[in-house]
C-alpha atoms as a PDB file:
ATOM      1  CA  UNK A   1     154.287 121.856  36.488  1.00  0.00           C
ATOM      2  CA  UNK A   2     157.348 121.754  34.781  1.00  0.00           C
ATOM      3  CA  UNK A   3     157.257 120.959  31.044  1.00  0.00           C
ATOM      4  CA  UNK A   4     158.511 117.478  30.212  1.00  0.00           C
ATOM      5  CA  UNK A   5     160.996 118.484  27.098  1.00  0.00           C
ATOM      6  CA  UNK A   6     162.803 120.585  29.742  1.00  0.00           C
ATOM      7  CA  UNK A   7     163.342 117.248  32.465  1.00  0.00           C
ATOM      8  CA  UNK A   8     164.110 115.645  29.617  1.00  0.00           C
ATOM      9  CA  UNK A   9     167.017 117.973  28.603  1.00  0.00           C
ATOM     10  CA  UNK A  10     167.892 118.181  32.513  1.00  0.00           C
ATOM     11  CA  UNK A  11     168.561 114.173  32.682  1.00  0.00           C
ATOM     12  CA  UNK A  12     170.276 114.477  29.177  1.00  0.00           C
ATOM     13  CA  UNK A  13     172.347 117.537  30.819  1.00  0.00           C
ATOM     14  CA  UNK A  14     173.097 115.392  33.967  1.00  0.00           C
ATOM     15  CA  UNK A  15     173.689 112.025  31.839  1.00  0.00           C
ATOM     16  CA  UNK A  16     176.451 114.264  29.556  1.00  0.00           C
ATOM     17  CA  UNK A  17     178.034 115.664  32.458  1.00  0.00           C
ATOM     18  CA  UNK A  18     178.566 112.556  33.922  1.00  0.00           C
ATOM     19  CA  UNK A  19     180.039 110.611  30.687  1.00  0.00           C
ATOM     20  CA  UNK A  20     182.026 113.479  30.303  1.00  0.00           C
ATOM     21  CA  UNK A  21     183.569 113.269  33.948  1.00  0.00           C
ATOM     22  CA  UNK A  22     184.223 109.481  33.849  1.00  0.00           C
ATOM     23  CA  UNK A  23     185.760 110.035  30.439  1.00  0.00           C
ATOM     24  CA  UNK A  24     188.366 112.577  31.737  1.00  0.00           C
ATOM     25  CA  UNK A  25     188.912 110.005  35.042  1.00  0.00           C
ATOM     26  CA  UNK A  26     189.452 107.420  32.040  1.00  0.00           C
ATOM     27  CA  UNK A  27     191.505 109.987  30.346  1.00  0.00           C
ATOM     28  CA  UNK A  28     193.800 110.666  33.466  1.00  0.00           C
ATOM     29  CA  UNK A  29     193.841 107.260  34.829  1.00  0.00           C
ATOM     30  CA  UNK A  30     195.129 105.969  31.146  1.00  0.00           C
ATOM     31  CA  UNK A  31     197.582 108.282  30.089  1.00  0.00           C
ATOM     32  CA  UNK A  32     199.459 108.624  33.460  1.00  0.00           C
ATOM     33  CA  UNK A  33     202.810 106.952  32.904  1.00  0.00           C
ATOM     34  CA  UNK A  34     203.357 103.940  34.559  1.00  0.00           C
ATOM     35  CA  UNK A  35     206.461 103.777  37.197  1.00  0.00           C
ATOM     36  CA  UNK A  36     208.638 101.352  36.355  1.00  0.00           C
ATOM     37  CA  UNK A  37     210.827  99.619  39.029  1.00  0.00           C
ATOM     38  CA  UNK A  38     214.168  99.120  38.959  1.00  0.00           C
ATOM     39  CA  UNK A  39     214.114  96.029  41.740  1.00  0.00           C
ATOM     40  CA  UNK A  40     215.084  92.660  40.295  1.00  0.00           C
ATOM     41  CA  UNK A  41     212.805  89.702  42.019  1.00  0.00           C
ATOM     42  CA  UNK A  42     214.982  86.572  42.381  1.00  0.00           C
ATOM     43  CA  UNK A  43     214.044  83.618  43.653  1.00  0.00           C
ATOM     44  CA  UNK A  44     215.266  82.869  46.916  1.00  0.00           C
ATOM     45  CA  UNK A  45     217.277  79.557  46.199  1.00  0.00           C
ATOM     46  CA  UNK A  46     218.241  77.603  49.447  1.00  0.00           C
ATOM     47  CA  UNK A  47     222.154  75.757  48.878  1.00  0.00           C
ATOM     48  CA  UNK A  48     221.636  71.853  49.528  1.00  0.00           C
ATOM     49  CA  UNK A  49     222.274  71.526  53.302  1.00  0.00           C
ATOM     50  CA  UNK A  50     225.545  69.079  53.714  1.00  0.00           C
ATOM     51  CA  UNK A  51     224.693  65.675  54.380  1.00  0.00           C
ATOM     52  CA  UNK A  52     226.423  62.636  56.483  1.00  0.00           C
ATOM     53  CA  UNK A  53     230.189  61.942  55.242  1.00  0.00           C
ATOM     54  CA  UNK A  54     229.968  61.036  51.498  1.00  0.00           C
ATOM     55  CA  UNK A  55     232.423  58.109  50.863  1.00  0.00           C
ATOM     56  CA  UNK A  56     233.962  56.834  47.067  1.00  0.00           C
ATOM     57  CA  UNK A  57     232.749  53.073  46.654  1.00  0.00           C
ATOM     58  CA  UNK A  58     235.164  50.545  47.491  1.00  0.00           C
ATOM     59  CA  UNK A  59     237.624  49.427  44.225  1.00  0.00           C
ATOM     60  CA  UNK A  60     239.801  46.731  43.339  1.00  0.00           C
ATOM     61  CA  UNK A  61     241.759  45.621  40.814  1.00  0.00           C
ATOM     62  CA  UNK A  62     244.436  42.736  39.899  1.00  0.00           C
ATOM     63  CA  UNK A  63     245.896  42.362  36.759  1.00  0.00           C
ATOM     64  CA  UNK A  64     248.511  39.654  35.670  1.00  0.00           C
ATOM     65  CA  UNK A  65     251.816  40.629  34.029  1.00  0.00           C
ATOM     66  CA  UNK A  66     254.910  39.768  32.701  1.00  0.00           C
ATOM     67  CA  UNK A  67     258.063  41.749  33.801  1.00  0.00           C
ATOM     68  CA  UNK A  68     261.735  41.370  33.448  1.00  0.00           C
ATOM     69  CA  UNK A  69     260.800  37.639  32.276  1.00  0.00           C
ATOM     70  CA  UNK A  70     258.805  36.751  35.172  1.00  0.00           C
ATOM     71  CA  UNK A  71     254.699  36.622  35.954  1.00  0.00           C
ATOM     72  CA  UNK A  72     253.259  38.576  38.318  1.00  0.00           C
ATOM     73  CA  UNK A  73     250.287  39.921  39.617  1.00  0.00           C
ATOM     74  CA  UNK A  74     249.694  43.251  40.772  1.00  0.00           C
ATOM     75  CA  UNK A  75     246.845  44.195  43.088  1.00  0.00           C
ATOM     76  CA  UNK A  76     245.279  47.392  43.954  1.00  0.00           C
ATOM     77  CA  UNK A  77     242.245  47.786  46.745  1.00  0.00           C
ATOM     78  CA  UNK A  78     241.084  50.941  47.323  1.00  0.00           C
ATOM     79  CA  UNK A  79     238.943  51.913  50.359  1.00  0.00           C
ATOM     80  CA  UNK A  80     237.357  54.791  52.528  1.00  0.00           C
ATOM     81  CA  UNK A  81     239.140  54.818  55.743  1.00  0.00           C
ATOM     82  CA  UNK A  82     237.454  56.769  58.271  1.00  0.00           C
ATOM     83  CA  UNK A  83     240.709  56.848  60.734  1.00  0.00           C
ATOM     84  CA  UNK A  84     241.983  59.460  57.928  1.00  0.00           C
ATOM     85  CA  UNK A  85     241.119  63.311  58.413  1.00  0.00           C
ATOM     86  CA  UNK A  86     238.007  64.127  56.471  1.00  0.00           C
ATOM     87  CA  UNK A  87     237.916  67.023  53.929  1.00  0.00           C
ATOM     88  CA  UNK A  88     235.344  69.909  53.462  1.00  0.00           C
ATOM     89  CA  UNK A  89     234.205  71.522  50.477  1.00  0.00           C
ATOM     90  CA  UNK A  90     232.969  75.113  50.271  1.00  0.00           C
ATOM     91  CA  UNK A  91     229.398  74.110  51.274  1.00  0.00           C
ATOM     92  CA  UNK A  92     230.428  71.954  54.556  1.00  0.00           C
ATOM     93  CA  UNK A  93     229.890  69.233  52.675  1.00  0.00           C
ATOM     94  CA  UNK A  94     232.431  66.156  54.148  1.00  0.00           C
ATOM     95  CA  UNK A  95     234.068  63.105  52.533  1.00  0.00           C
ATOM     96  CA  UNK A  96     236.136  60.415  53.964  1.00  0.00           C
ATOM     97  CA  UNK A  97     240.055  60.003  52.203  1.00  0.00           C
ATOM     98  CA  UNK A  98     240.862  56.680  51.033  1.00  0.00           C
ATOM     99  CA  UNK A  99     244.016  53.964  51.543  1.00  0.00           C
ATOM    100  CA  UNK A 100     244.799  52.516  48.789  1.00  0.00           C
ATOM    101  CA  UNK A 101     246.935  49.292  49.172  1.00  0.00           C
ATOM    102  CA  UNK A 102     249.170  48.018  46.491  1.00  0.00           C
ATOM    103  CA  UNK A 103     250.740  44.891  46.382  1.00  0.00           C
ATOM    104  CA  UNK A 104     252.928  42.734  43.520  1.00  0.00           C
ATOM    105  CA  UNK A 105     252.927  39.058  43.837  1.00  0.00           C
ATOM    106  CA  UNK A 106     255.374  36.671  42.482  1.00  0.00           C
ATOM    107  CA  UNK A 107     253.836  33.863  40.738  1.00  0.00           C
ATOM    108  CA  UNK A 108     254.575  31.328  43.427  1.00  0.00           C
ATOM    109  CA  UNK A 109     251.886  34.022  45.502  1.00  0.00           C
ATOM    110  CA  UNK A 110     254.807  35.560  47.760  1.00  0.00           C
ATOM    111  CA  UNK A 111     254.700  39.039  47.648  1.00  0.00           C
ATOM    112  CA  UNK A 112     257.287  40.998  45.859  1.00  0.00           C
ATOM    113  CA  UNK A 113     256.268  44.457  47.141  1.00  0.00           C
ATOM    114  CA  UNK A 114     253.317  45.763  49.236  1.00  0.00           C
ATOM    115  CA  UNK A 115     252.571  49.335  50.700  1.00  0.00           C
ATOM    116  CA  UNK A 116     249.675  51.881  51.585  1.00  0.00           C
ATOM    117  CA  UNK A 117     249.248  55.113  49.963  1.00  0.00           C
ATOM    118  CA  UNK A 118     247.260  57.580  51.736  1.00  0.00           C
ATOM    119  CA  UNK A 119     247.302  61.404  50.807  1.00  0.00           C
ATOM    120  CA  UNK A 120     250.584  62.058  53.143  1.00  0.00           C
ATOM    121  CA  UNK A 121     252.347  59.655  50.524  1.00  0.00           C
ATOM    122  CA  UNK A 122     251.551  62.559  48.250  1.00  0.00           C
ATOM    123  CA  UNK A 123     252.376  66.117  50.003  1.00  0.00           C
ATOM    124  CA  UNK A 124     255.200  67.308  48.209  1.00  0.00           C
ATOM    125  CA  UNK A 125     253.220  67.164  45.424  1.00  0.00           C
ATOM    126  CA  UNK A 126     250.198  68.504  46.029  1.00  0.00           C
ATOM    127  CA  UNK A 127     249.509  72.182  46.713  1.00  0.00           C
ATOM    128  CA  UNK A 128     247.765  73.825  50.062  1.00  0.00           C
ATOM    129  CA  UNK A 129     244.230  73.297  47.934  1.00  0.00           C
ATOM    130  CA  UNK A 130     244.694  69.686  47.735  1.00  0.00           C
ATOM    131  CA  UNK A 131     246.201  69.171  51.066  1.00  0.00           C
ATOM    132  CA  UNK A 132     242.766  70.440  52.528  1.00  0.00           C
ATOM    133  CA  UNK A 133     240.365  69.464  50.220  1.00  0.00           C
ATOM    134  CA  UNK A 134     241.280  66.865  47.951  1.00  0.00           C
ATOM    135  CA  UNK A 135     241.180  62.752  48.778  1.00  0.00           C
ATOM    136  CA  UNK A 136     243.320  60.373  47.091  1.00  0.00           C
ATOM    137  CA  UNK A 137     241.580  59.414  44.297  1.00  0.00           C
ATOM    138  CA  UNK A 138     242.922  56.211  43.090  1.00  0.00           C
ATOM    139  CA  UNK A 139     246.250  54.353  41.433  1.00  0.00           C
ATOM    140  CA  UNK A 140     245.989  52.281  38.510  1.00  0.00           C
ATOM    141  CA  UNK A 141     248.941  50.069  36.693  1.00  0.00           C
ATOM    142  CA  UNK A 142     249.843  51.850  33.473  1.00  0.00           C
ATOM    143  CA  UNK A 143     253.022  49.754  32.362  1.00  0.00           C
ATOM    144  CA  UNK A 144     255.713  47.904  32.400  1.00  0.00           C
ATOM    145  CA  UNK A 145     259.098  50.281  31.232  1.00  0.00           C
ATOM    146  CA  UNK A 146     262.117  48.151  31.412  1.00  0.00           C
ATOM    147  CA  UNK A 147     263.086  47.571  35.348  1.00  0.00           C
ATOM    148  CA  UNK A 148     260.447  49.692  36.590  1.00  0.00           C
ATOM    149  CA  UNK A 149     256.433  48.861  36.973  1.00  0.00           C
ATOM    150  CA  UNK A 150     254.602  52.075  35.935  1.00  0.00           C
ATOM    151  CA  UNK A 151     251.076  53.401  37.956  1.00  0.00           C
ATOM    152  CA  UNK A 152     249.449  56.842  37.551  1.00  0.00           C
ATOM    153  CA  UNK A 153     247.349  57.953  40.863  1.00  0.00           C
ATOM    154  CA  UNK A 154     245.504  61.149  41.275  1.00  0.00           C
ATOM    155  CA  UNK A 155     244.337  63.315  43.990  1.00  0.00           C
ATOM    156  CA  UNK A 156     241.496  65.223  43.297  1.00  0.00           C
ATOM    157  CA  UNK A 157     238.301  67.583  44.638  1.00  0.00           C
ATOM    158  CA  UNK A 158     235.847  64.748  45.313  1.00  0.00           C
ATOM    159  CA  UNK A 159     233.127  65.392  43.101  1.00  0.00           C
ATOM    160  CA  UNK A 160     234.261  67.260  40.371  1.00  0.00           C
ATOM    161  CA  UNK A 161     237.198  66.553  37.140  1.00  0.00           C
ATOM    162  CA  UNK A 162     239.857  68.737  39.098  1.00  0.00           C
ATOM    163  CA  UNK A 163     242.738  66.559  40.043  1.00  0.00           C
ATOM    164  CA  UNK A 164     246.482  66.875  40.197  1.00  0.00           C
ATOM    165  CA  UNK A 165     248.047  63.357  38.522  1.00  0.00           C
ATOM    166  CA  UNK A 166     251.058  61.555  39.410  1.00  0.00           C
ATOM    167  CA  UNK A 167     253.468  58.750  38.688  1.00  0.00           C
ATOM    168  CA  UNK A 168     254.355  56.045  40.891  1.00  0.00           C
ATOM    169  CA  UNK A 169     257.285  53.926  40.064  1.00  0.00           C
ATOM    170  CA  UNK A 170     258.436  50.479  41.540  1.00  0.00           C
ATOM    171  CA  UNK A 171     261.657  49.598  40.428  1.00  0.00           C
ATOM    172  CA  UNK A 172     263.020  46.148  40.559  1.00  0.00           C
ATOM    173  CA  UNK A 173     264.492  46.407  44.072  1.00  0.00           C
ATOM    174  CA  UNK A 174     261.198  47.659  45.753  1.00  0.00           C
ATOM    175  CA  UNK A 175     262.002  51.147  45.514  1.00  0.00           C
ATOM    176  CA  UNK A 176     259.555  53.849  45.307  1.00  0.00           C
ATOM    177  CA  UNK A 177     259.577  57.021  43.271  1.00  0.00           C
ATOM    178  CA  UNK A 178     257.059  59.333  42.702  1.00  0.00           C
ATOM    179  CA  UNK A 179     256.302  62.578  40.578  1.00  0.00           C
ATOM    180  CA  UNK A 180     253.618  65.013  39.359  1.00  0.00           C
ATOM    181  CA  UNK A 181     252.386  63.778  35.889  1.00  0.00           C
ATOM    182  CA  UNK A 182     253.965  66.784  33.858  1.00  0.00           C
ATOM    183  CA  UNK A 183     251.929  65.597  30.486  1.00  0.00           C
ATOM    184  CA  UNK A 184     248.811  65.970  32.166  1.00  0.00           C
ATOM    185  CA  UNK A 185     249.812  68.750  34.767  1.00  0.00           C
ATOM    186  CA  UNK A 186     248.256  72.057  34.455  1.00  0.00           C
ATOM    187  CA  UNK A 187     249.535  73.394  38.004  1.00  0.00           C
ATOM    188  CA  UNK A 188     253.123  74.120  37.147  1.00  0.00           C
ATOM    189  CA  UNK A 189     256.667  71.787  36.879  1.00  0.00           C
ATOM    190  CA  UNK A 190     258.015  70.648  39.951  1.00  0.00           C
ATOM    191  CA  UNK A 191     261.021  68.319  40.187  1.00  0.00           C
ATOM    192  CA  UNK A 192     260.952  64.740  40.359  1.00  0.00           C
ATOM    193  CA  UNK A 193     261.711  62.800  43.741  1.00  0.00           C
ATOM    194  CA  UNK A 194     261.384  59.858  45.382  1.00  0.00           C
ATOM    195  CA  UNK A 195     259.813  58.784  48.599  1.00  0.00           C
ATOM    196  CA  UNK A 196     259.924  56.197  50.949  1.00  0.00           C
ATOM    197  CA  UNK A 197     256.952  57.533  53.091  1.00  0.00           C
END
Protein backbone atom coordinates (compact mmCIF):
# COMPACT_ATOMS: atom_id res chain seq x y z
CA UNK A 1 0.00 0.00 0.00
CA UNK A 2 1.40 3.07 -0.95
CA UNK A 3 1.44 5.87 1.66
CA UNK A 4 -1.08 8.62 0.95
CA UNK A 5 1.41 11.84 1.53
CA UNK A 6 3.42 10.30 -1.34
CA UNK A 7 0.02 10.15 -4.04
CA UNK A 8 -0.54 13.21 -2.76
CA UNK A 9 2.85 14.72 -3.80
CA UNK A 10 2.53 12.53 -7.14
CA UNK A 11 -0.88 14.46 -8.21
CA UNK A 12 0.77 17.76 -6.90
CA UNK A 13 3.95 16.67 -9.14
CA UNK A 14 1.62 15.87 -12.14
CA UNK A 15 -0.76 19.05 -11.45
CA UNK A 16 2.77 21.38 -11.50
CA UNK A 17 4.01 19.81 -14.49
CA UNK A 18 1.08 20.41 -16.27
CA UNK A 19 0.55 24.30 -15.25
CA UNK A 20 3.96 24.61 -16.02
CA UNK A 21 3.57 23.17 -19.69
CA UNK A 22 0.40 25.19 -20.53
CA UNK A 23 2.19 28.21 -19.14
CA UNK A 24 5.18 27.89 -21.57
CA UNK A 25 2.36 27.04 -24.59
CA UNK A 26 0.85 30.46 -23.16
CA UNK A 27 4.29 31.81 -23.09
CA UNK A 28 5.09 30.83 -26.81
CA UNK A 29 1.73 31.33 -28.21
CA UNK A 30 1.82 35.13 -26.67
CA UNK A 31 5.04 36.41 -27.36
CA UNK A 32 5.33 35.14 -31.01
CA UNK A 33 5.17 38.25 -33.16
CA UNK A 34 2.30 38.70 -35.07
CA UNK A 35 2.74 38.88 -39.12
CA UNK A 36 1.52 41.78 -40.33
CA UNK A 37 0.20 42.02 -43.96
CA UNK A 38 0.99 44.32 -46.30
CA UNK A 39 -2.41 43.66 -48.60
CA UNK A 40 -4.80 46.61 -48.66
CA UNK A 41 -8.68 45.25 -48.64
CA UNK A 42 -10.79 47.62 -50.79
CA UNK A 43 -14.08 47.39 -51.38
CA UNK A 44 -14.99 46.24 -54.63
CA UNK A 45 -17.10 49.31 -55.93
CA UNK A 46 -19.20 48.50 -59.12
CA UNK A 47 -19.30 52.03 -61.68
CA UNK A 48 -23.17 52.87 -62.24
CA UNK A 49 -24.02 50.84 -65.39
CA UNK A 50 -25.12 53.57 -68.26
CA UNK A 51 -28.66 53.98 -68.54
CA UNK A 52 -31.21 54.86 -71.60
CA UNK A 53 -30.19 58.29 -73.44
CA UNK A 54 -30.30 61.06 -70.75
CA UNK A 55 -31.91 64.19 -72.37
CA UNK A 56 -31.69 68.22 -70.92
CA UNK A 57 -35.45 69.29 -70.23
CA UNK A 58 -37.03 71.24 -72.81
CA UNK A 59 -36.44 75.41 -72.36
CA UNK A 60 -37.89 78.44 -73.58
CA UNK A 61 -37.64 81.81 -73.30
CA UNK A 62 -39.07 85.24 -74.87
CA UNK A 63 -38.20 88.42 -73.72
CA UNK A 64 -39.46 91.86 -75.10
CA UNK A 65 -37.01 94.60 -76.14
CA UNK A 66 -36.37 97.75 -77.47
CA UNK A 67 -33.64 98.13 -80.21
CA UNK A 68 -32.56 100.77 -82.57
CA UNK A 69 -36.03 102.51 -81.54
CA UNK A 70 -38.18 99.69 -82.29
CA UNK A 71 -39.98 96.70 -79.99
CA UNK A 72 -39.24 93.42 -80.42
CA UNK A 73 -39.40 90.17 -79.10
CA UNK A 74 -36.85 87.67 -79.10
CA UNK A 75 -37.53 83.97 -78.63
CA UNK A 76 -35.40 81.12 -77.76
CA UNK A 77 -36.75 77.21 -77.56
CA UNK A 78 -34.45 74.82 -76.78
CA UNK A 79 -35.00 71.06 -77.31
CA UNK A 80 -33.44 67.44 -77.39
CA UNK A 81 -33.44 66.35 -80.90
CA UNK A 82 -32.83 62.81 -81.27
CA UNK A 83 -32.08 63.11 -85.27
CA UNK A 84 -28.65 64.72 -83.87
CA UNK A 85 -25.59 62.29 -83.15
CA UNK A 86 -25.59 61.36 -79.50
CA UNK A 87 -22.46 61.84 -77.30
CA UNK A 88 -20.70 59.41 -74.83
CA UNK A 89 -19.03 60.07 -71.73
CA UNK A 90 -16.19 57.99 -70.29
CA UNK A 91 -18.63 55.53 -68.63
CA UNK A 92 -20.89 54.82 -71.92
CA UNK A 93 -23.16 56.87 -70.54
CA UNK A 94 -25.32 58.69 -73.73
CA UNK A 95 -27.13 62.03 -74.10
CA UNK A 96 -29.11 63.43 -76.87
CA UNK A 97 -27.66 67.19 -78.42
CA UNK A 98 -30.12 69.83 -78.55
CA UNK A 99 -31.53 72.53 -81.44
CA UNK A 100 -31.96 75.46 -80.22
CA UNK A 101 -34.17 77.83 -82.37
CA UNK A 102 -33.94 81.53 -82.19
CA UNK A 103 -36.16 83.84 -83.59
CA UNK A 104 -36.70 88.00 -83.36
CA UNK A 105 -40.10 89.29 -84.02
CA UNK A 106 -41.07 92.68 -85.06
CA UNK A 107 -43.81 94.06 -83.09
CA UNK A 108 -46.40 93.73 -85.81
CA UNK A 109 -45.39 89.58 -85.07
CA UNK A 110 -43.40 89.21 -88.52
CA UNK A 111 -40.27 87.80 -87.95
CA UNK A 112 -37.16 89.80 -88.26
CA UNK A 113 -34.68 86.90 -88.04
CA UNK A 114 -35.03 83.14 -87.30
CA UNK A 115 -32.38 80.23 -87.38
CA UNK A 116 -31.33 76.82 -85.68
CA UNK A 117 -28.22 76.33 -83.85
CA UNK A 118 -27.10 72.91 -83.41
CA UNK A 119 -23.42 72.00 -82.33
CA UNK A 120 -22.11 72.17 -86.19
CA UNK A 121 -23.09 76.00 -85.86
CA UNK A 122 -20.27 75.87 -83.35
CA UNK A 123 -17.12 73.73 -84.74
CA UNK A 124 -14.62 76.19 -85.31
CA UNK A 125 -14.89 76.92 -81.98
CA UNK A 126 -14.92 74.11 -80.13
CA UNK A 127 -11.99 71.73 -79.69
CA UNK A 128 -11.85 67.72 -80.64
CA UNK A 129 -13.19 67.21 -76.73
CA UNK A 130 -16.24 69.10 -77.35
CA UNK A 131 -16.86 67.98 -80.81
CA UNK A 132 -17.28 64.37 -79.29
CA UNK A 133 -18.56 64.86 -76.10
CA UNK A 134 -20.10 68.02 -75.45
CA UNK A 135 -24.03 69.07 -76.46
CA UNK A 136 -25.04 72.50 -77.05
CA UNK A 137 -25.96 73.71 -73.98
CA UNK A 138 -28.11 76.66 -74.45
CA UNK A 139 -28.21 80.58 -75.83
CA UNK A 140 -29.56 83.24 -73.83
CA UNK A 141 -30.09 87.18 -74.88
CA UNK A 142 -27.47 89.19 -73.02
CA UNK A 143 -27.95 92.74 -74.71
CA UNK A 144 -28.64 95.12 -76.84
CA UNK A 145 -25.00 97.02 -78.09
CA UNK A 146 -25.85 99.61 -80.59
CA UNK A 147 -26.85 97.78 -84.11
CA UNK A 148 -26.17 94.46 -82.89
CA UNK A 149 -28.48 92.08 -80.45
CA UNK A 150 -26.03 90.35 -78.06
CA UNK A 151 -26.56 86.28 -76.86
CA UNK A 152 -23.96 84.15 -75.02
CA UNK A 153 -24.43 80.17 -75.76
CA UNK A 154 -22.30 77.45 -74.38
CA UNK A 155 -21.35 74.02 -75.22
CA UNK A 156 -20.52 71.97 -72.52
CA UNK A 157 -19.85 68.14 -70.95
CA UNK A 158 -23.46 67.33 -70.05
CA UNK A 159 -23.41 66.90 -66.51
CA UNK A 160 -20.73 68.68 -65.15
CA UNK A 161 -19.60 72.95 -65.01
CA UNK A 162 -17.06 72.37 -67.99
CA UNK A 163 -18.16 74.38 -70.93
CA UNK A 164 -16.53 76.45 -73.62
CA UNK A 165 -18.78 79.97 -73.95
CA UNK A 166 -19.49 81.95 -76.89
CA UNK A 167 -20.99 85.07 -78.41
CA UNK A 168 -23.57 85.22 -80.90
CA UNK A 169 -24.24 88.44 -82.62
CA UNK A 170 -27.24 89.56 -84.88
CA UNK A 171 -26.62 92.64 -86.45
CA UNK A 172 -29.26 94.80 -87.91
CA UNK A 173 -29.23 93.22 -91.39
CA UNK A 174 -29.67 89.55 -90.12
CA UNK A 175 -26.16 88.78 -90.09
CA UNK A 176 -24.58 86.32 -87.91
CA UNK A 177 -21.27 86.42 -86.11
CA UNK A 178 -19.98 84.31 -83.68
CA UNK A 179 -16.88 83.96 -81.26
CA UNK A 180 -15.41 82.15 -78.23
CA UNK A 181 -16.24 84.24 -75.07
CA UNK A 182 -12.51 85.36 -74.38
CA UNK A 183 -13.62 86.88 -70.72
CA UNK A 184 -14.79 83.68 -69.69
CA UNK A 185 -12.46 81.40 -71.89
CA UNK A 186 -9.97 79.30 -70.18
CA UNK A 187 -9.04 77.14 -73.42
CA UNK A 188 -6.88 79.62 -75.24
CA UNK A 189 -7.62 82.93 -77.80
CA UNK A 190 -8.81 82.14 -81.05
CA UNK A 191 -9.86 84.78 -83.59
CA UNK A 192 -13.16 86.08 -84.09
CA UNK A 193 -15.35 85.05 -87.24
CA UNK A 194 -18.48 84.94 -88.52
CA UNK A 195 -20.71 82.24 -89.83
CA UNK A 196 -23.51 81.77 -91.87
CA UNK A 197 -23.85 77.95 -91.15
Amino acid sequence: MVPICNLKNRKMKNLSQIIIVLLAVVGIVGCGEKKKSDDIIVKNVEAPKPQGPIKMQEYRQTKDIQWLGKDYQVEIIRIPDDSLRMVEDETGQKFVDNRISLRVLRSDGSVFFSRSFTKVAFDNYLDDDYRNTGITEGLVFDKVDGNYLCFAASVCHPQTDEYIPLIITISNLGEVGIKRDEDLDTYGSEESRSSED
